[in-house]
PDB file of N, CA and C in Angstrom:
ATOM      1  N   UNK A   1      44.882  66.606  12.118  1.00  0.00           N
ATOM      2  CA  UNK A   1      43.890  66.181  13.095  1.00  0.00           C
ATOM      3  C   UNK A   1      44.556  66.071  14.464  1.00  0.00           C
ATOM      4  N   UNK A   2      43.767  66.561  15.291  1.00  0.00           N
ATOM      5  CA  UNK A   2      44.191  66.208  16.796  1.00  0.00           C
ATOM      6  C   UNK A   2      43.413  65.456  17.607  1.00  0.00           C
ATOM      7  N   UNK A   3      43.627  65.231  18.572  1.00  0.00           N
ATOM      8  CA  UNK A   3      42.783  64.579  19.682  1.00  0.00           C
ATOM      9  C   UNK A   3      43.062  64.917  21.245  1.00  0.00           C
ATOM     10  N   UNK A   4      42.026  65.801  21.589  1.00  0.00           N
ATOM     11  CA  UNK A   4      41.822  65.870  23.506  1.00  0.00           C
ATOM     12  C   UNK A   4      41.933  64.676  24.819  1.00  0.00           C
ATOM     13  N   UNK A   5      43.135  65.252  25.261  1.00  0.00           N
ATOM     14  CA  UNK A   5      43.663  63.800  26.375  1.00  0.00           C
ATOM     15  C   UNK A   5      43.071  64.430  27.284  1.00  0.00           C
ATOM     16  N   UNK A   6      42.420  63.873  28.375  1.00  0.00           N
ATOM     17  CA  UNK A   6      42.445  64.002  30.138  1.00  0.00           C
ATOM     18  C   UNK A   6      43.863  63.528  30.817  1.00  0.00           C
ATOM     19  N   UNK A   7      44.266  64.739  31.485  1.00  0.00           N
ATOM     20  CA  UNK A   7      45.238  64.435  32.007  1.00  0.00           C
ATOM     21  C   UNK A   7      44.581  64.103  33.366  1.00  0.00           C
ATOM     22  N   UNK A   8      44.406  65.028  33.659  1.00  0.00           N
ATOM     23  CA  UNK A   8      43.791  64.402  35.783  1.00  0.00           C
ATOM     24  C   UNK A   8      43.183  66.174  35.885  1.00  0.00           C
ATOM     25  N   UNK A   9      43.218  66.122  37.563  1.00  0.00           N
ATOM     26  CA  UNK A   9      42.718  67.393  38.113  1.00  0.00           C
ATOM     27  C   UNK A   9      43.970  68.369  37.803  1.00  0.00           C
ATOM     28  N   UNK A  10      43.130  69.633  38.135  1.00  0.00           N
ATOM     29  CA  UNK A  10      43.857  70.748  38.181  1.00  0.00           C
ATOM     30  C   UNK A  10      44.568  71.218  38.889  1.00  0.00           C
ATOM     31  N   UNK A  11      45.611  70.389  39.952  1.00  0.00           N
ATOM     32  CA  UNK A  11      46.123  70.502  41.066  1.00  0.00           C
ATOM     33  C   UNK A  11      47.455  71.376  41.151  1.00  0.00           C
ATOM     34  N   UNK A  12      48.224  71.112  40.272  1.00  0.00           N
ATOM     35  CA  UNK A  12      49.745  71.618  40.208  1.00  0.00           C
ATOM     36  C   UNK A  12      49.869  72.339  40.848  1.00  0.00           C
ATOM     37  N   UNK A  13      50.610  73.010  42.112  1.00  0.00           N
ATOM     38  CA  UNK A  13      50.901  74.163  42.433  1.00  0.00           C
ATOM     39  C   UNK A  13      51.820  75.317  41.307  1.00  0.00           C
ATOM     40  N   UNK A  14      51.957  76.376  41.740  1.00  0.00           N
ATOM     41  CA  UNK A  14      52.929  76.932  40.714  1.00  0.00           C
ATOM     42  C   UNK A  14      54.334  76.695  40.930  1.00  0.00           C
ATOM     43  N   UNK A  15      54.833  76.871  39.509  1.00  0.00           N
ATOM     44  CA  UNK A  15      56.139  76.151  39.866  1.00  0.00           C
ATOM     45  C   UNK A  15      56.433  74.763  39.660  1.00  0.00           C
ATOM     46  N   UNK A  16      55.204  73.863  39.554  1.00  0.00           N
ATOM     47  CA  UNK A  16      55.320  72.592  39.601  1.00  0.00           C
ATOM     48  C   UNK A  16      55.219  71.691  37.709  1.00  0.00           C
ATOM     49  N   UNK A  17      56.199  71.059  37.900  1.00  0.00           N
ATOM     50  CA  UNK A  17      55.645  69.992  36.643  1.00  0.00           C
ATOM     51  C   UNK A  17      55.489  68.483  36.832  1.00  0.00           C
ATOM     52  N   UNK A  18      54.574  67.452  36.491  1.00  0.00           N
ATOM     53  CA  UNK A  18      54.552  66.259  36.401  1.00  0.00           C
ATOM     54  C   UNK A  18      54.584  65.780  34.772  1.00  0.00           C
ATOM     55  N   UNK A  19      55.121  64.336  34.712  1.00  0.00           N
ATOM     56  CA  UNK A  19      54.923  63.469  33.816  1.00  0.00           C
ATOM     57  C   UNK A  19      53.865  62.711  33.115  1.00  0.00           C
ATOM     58  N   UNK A  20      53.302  62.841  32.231  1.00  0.00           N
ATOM     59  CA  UNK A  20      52.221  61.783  32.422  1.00  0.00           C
ATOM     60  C   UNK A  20      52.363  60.210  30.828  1.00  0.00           C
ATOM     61  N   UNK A  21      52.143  59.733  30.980  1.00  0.00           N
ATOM     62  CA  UNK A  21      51.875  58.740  29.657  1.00  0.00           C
ATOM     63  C   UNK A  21      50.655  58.575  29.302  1.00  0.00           C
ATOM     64  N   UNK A  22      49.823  59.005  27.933  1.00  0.00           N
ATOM     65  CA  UNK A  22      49.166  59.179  27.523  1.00  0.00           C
ATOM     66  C   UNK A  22      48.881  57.918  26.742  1.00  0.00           C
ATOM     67  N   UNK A  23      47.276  57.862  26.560  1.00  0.00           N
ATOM     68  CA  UNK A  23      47.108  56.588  24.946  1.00  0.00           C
ATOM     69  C   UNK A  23      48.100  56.247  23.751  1.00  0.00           C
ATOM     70  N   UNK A  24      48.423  55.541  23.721  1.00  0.00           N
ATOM     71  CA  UNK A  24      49.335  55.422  22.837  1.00  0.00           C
ATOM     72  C   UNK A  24      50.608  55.614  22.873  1.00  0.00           C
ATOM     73  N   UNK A  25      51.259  55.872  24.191  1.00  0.00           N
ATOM     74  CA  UNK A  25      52.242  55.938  25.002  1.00  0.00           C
ATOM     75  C   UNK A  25      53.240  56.608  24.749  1.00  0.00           C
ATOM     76  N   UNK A  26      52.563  57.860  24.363  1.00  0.00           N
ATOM     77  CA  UNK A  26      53.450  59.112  24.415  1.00  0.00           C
ATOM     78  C   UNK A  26      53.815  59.664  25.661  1.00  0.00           C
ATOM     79  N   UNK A  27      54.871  59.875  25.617  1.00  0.00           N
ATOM     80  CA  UNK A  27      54.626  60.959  27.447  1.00  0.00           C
ATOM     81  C   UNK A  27      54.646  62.278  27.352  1.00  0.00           C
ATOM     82  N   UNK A  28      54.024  63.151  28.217  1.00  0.00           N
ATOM     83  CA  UNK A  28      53.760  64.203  27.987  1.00  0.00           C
ATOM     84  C   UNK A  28      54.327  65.309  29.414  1.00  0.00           C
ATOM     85  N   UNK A  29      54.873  66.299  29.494  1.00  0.00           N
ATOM     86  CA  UNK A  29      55.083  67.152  30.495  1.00  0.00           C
ATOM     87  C   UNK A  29      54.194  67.956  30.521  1.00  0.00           C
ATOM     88  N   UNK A  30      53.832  67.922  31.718  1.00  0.00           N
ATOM     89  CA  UNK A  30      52.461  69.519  32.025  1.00  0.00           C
ATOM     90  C   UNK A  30      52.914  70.385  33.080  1.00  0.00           C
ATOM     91  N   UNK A  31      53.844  71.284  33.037  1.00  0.00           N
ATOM     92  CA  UNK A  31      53.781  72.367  33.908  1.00  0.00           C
ATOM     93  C   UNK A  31      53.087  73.344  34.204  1.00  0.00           C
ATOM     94  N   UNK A  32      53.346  74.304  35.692  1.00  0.00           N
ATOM     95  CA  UNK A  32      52.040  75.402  35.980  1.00  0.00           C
ATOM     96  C   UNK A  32      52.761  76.343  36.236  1.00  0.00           C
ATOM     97  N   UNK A  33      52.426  77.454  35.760  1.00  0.00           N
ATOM     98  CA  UNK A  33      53.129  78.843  36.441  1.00  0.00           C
ATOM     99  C   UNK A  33      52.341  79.807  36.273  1.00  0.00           C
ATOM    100  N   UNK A  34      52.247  80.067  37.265  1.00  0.00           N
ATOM    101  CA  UNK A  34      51.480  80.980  37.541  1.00  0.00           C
ATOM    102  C   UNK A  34      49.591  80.589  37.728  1.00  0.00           C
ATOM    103  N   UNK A  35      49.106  81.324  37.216  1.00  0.00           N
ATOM    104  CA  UNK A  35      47.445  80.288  36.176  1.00  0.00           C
ATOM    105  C   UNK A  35      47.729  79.919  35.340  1.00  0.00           C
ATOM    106  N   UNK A  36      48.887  79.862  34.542  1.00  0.00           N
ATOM    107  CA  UNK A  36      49.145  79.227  33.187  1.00  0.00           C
ATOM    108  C   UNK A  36      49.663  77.725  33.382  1.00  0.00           C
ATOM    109  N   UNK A  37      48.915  76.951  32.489  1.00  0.00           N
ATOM    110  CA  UNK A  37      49.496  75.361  32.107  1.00  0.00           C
ATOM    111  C   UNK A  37      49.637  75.403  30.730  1.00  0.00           C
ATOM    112  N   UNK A  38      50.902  74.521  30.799  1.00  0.00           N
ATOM    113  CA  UNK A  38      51.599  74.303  29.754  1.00  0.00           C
ATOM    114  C   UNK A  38      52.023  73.011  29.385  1.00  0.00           C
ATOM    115  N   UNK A  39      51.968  72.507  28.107  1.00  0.00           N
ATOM    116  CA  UNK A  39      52.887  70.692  28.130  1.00  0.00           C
ATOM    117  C   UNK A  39      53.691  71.268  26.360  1.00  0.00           C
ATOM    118  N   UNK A  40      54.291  69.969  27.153  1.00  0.00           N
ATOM    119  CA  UNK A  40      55.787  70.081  25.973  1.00  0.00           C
ATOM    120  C   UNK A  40      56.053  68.360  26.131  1.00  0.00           C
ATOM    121  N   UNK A  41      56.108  67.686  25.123  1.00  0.00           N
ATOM    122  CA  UNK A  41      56.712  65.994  24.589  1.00  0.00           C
ATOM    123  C   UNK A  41      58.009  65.943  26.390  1.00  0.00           C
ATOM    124  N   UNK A  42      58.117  64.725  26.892  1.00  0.00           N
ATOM    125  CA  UNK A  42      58.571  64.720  28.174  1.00  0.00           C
ATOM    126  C   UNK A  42      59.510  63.695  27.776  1.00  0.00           C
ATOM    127  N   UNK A  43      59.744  63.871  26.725  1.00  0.00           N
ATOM    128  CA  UNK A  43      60.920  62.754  25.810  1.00  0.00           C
ATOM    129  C   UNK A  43      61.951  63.459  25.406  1.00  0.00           C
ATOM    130  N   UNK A  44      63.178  63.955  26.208  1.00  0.00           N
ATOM    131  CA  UNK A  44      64.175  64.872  25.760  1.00  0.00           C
ATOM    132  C   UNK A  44      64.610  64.316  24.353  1.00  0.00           C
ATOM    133  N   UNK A  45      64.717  65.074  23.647  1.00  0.00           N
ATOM    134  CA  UNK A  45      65.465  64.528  22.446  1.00  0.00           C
ATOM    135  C   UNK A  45      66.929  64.475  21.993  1.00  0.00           C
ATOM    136  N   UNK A  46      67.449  64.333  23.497  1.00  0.00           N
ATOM    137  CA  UNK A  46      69.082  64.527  23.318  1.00  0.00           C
ATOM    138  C   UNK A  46      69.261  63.473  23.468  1.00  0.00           C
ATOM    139  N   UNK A  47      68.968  62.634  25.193  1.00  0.00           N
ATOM    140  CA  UNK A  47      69.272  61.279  25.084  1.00  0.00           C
ATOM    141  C   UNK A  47      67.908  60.506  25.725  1.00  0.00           C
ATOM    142  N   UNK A  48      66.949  60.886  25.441  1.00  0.00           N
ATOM    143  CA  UNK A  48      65.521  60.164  25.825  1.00  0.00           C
ATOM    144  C   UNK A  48      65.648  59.925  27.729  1.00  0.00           C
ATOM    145  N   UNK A  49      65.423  60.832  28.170  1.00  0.00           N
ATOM    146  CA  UNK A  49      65.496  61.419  29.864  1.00  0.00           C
ATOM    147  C   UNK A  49      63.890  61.826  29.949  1.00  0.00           C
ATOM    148  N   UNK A  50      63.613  61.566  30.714  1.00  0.00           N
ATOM    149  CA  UNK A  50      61.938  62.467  31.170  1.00  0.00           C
ATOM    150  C   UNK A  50      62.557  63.588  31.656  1.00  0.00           C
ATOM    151  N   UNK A  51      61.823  64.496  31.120  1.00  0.00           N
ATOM    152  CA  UNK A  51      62.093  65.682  31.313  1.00  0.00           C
ATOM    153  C   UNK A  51      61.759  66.475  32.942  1.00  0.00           C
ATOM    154  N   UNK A  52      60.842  65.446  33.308  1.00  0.00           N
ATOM    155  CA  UNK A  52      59.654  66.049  34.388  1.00  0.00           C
ATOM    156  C   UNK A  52      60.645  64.872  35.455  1.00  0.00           C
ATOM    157  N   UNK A  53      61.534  64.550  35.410  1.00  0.00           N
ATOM    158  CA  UNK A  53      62.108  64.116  36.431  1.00  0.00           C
ATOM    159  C   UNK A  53      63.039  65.329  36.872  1.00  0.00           C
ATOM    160  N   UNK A  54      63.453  66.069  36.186  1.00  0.00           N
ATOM    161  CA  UNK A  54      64.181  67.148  36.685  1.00  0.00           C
ATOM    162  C   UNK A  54      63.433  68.411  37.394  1.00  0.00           C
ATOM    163  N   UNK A  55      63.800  69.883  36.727  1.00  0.00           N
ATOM    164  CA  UNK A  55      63.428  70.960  37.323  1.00  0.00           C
ATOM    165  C   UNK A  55      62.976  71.847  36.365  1.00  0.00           C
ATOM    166  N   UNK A  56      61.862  72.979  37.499  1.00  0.00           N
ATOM    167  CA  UNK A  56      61.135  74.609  36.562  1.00  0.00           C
ATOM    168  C   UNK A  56      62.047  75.205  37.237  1.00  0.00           C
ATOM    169  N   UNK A  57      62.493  75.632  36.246  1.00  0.00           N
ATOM    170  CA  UNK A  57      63.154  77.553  36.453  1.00  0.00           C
ATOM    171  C   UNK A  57      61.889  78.233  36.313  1.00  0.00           C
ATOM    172  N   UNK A  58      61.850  79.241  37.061  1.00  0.00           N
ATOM    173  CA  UNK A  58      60.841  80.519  36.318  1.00  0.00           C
ATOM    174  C   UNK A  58      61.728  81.499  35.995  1.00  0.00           C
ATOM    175  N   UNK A  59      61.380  82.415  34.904  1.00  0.00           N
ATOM    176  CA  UNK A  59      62.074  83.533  34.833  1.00  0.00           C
ATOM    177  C   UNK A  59      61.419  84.986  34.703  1.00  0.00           C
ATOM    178  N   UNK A  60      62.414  85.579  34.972  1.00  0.00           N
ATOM    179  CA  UNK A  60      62.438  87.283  35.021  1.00  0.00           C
ATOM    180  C   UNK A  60      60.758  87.390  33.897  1.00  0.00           C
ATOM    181  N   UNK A  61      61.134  87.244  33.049  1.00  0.00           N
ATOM    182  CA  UNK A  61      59.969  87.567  31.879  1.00  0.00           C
ATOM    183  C   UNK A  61      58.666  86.609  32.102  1.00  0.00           C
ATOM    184  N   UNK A  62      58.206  85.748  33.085  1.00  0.00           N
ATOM    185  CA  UNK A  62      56.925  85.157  33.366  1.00  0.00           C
ATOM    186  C   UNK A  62      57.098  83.986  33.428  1.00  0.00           C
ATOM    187  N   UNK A  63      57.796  83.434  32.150  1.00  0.00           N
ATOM    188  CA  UNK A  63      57.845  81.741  31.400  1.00  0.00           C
ATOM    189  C   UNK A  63      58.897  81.115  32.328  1.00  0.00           C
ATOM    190  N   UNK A  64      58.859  80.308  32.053  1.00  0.00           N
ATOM    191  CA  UNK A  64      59.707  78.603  32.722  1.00  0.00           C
ATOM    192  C   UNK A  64      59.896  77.911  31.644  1.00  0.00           C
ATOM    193  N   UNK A  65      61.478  77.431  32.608  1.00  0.00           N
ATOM    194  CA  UNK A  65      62.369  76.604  31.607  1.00  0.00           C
ATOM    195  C   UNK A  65      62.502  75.188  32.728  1.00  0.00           C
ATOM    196  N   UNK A  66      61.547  73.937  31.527  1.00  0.00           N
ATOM    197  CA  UNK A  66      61.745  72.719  32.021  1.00  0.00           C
ATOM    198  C   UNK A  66      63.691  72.467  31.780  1.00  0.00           C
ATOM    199  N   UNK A  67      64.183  71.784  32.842  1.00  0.00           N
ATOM    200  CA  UNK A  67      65.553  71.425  32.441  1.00  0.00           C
ATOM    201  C   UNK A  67      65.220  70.237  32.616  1.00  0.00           C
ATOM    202  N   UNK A  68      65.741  69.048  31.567  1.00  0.00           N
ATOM    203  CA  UNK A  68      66.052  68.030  31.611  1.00  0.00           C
ATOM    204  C   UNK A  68      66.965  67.535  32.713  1.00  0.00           C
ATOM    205  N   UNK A  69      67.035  66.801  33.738  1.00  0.00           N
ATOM    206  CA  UNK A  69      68.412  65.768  34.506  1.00  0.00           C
ATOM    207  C   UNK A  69      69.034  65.713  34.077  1.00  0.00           C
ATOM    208  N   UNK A  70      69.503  64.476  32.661  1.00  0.00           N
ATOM    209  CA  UNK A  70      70.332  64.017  32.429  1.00  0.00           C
ATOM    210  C   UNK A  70      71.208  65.048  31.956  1.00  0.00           C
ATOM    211  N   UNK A  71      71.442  66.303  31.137  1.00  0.00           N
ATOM    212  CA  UNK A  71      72.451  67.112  31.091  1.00  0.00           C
ATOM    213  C   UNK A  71      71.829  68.150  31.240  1.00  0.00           C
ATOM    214  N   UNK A  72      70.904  68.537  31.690  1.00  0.00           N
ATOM    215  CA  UNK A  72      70.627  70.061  32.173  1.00  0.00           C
ATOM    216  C   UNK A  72      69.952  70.798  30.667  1.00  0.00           C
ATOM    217  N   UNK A  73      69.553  70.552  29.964  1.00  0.00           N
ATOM    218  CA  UNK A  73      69.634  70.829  28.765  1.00  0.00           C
ATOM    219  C   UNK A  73      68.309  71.537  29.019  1.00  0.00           C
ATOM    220  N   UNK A  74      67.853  72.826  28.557  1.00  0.00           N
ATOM    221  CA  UNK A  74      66.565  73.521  29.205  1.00  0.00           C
ATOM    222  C   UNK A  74      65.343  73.569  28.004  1.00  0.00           C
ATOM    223  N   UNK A  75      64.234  73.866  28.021  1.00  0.00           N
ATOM    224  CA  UNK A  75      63.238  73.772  27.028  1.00  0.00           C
ATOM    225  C   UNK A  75      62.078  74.898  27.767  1.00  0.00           C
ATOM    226  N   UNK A  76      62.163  75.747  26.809  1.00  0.00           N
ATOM    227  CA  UNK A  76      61.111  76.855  27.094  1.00  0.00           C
ATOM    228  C   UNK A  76      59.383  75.457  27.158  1.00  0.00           C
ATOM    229  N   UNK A  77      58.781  76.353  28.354  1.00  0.00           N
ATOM    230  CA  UNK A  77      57.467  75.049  28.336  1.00  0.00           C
ATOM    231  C   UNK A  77      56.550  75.884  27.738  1.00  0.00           C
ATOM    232  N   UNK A  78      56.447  76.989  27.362  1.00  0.00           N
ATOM    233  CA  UNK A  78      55.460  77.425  26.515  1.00  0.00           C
ATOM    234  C   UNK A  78      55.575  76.829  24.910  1.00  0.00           C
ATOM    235  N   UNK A  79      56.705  76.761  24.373  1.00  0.00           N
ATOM    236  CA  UNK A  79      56.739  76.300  23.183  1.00  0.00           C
ATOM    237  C   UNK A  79      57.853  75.538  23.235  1.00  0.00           C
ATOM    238  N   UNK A  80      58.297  74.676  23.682  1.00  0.00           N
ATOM    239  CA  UNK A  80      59.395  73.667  23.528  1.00  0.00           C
ATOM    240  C   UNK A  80      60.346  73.882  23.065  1.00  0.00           C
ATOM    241  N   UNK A  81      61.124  75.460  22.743  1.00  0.00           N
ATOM    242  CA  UNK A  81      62.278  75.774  22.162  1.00  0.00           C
ATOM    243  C   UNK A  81      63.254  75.518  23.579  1.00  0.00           C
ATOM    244  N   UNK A  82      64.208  74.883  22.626  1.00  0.00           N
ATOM    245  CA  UNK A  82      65.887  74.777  23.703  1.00  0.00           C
ATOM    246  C   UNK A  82      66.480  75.751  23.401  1.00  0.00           C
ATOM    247  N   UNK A  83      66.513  75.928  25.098  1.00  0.00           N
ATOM    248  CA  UNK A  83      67.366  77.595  25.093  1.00  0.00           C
ATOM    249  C   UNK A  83      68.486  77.322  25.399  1.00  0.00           C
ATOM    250  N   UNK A  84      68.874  76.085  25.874  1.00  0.00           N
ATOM    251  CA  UNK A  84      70.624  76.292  26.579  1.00  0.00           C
ATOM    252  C   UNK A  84      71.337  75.668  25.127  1.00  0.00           C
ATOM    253  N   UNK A  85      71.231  74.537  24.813  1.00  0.00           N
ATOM    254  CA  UNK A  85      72.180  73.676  23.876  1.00  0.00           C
ATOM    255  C   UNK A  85      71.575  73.581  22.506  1.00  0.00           C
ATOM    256  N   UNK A  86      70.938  74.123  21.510  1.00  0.00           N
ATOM    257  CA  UNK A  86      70.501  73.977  20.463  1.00  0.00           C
ATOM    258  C   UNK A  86      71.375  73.619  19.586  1.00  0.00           C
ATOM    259  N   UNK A  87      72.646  73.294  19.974  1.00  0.00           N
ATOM    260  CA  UNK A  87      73.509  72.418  18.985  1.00  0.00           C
ATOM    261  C   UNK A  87      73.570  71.100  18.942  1.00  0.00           C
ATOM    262  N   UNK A  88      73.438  70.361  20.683  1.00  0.00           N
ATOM    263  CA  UNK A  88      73.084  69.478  20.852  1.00  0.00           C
ATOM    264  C   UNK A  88      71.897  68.797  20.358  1.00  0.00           C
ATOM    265  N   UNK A  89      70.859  69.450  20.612  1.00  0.00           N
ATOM    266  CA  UNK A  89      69.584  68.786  19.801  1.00  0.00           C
ATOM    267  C   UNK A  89      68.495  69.947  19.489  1.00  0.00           C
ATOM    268  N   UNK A  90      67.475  69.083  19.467  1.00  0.00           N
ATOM    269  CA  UNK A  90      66.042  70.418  18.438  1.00  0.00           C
ATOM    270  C   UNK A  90      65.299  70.276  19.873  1.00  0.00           C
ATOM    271  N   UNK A  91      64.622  71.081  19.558  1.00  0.00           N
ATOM    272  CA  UNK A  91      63.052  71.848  20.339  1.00  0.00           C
ATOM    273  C   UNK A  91      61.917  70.420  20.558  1.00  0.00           C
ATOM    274  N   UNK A  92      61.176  70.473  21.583  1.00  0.00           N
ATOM    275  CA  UNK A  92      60.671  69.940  22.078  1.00  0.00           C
ATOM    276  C   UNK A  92      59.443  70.178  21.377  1.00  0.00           C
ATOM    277  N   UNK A  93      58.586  69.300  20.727  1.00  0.00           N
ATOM    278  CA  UNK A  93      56.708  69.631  20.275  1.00  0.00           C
ATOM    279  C   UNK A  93      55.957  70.523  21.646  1.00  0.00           C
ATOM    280  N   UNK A  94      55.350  71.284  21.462  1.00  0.00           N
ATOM    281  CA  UNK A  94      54.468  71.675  22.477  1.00  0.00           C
ATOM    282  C   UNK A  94      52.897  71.935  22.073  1.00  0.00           C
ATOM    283  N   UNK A  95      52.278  71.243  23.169  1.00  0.00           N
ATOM    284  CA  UNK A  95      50.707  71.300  22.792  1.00  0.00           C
ATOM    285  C   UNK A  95      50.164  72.057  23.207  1.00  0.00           C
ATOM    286  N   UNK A  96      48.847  72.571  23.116  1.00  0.00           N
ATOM    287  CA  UNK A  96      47.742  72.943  23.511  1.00  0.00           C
ATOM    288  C   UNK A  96      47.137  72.697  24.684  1.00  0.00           C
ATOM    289  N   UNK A  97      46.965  73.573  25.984  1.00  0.00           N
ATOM    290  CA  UNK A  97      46.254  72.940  26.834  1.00  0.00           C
ATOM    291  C   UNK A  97      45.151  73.602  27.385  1.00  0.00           C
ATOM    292  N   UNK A  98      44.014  73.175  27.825  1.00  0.00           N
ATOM    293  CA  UNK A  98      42.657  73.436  28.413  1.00  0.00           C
ATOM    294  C   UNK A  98      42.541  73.275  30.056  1.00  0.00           C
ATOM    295  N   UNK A  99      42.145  74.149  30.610  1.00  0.00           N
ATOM    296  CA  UNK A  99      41.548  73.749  32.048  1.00  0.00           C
ATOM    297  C   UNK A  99      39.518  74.103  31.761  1.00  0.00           C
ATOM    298  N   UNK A 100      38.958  72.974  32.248  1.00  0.00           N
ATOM    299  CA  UNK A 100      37.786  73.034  32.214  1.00  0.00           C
ATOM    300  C   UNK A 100      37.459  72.077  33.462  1.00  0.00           C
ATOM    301  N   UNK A 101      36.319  72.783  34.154  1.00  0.00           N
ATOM    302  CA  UNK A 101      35.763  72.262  35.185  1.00  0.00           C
ATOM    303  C   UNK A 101      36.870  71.712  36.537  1.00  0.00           C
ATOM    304  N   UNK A 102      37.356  72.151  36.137  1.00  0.00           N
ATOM    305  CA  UNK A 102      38.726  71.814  37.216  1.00  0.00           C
ATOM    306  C   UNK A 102      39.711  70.337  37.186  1.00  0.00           C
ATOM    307  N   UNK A 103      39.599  70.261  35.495  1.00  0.00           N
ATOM    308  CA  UNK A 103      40.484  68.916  34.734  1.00  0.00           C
ATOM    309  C   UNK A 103      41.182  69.593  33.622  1.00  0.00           C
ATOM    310  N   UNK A 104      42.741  69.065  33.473  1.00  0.00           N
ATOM    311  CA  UNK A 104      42.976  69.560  32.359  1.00  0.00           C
ATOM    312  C   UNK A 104      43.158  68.446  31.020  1.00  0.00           C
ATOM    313  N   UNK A 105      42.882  69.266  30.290  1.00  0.00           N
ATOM    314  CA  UNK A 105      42.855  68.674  28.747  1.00  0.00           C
ATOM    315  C   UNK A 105      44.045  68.872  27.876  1.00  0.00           C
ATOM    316  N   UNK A 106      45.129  68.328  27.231  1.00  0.00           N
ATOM    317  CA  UNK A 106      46.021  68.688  26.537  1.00  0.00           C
ATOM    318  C   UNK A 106      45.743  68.332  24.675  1.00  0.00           C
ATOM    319  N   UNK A 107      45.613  68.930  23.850  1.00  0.00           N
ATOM    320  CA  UNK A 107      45.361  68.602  22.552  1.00  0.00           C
ATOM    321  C   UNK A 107      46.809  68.228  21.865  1.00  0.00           C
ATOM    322  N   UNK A 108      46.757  66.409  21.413  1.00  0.00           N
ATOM    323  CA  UNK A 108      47.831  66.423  21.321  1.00  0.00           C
ATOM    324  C   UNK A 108      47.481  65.659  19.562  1.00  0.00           C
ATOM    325  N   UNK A 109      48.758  65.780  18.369  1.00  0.00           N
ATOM    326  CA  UNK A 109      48.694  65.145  17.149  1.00  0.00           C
ATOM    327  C   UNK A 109      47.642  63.882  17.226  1.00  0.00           C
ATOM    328  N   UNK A 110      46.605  63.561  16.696  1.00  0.00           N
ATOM    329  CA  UNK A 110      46.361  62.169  16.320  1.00  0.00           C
ATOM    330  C   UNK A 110      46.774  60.974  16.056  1.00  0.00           C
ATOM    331  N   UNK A 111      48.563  61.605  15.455  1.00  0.00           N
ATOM    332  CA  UNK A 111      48.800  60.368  14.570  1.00  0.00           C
ATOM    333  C   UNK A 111      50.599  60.056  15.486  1.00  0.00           C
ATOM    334  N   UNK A 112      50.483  60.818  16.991  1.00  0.00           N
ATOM    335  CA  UNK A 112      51.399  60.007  17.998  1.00  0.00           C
ATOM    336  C   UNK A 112      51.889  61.357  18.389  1.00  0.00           C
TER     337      UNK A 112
END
């Protein structure tokens, strides 16, 4: 089971990611590139850093890589795979996201 969050408006420029904390106080990253939005868990799982305090790479092939601050550690934002250190830690959850009416919606687990 899932459940549809409102994040806010559809503003992001490209290039851009924010943070958000959701019901139940998950946090969530929503980046934009291009027309595409994307979220990925904003809870690094190396040493618990917001992810969305750091930086988007874009790359050669379309996609963007959120890097974490605290060690640079990168996470594809289409699907939360870590591309730089996968020894260090695992892949980031990545959700589902909606733009409708000019709000976006992220579909995230039910059960956190």
């Amino acid at each position: 089971m899932s459940v549809k969050i409102r994040l806010g408006p559809a503003d992001l420029r490209d290039g851009e990611m924010r943070g958000y904390e959701v019901p139940g106080g998950r946090l969530v990253l929503l980046g934009r590139v291009g027309a595409r939005y994307r979220a990925i868990d904003d809870w690094c799982n190396h040493a618990g850093c917001q992810i969305s305090m750091g930086w988007l790479d874009t790359r050669p092939d379309g996609g963007a890589t959120a890097v974490c601050p605290c060690h640079e550690i990168g996470f594809d934002l289409e699907t939360g795979r870590n591309l730089t250190s996968p020894m260090l830690c695992g892949d980031q959850a990545s959700f589902p996201v909606v733009v409708e009416d000019g709000e976006v919606w992220v579909e995230l687990p039910e059960d956190g």
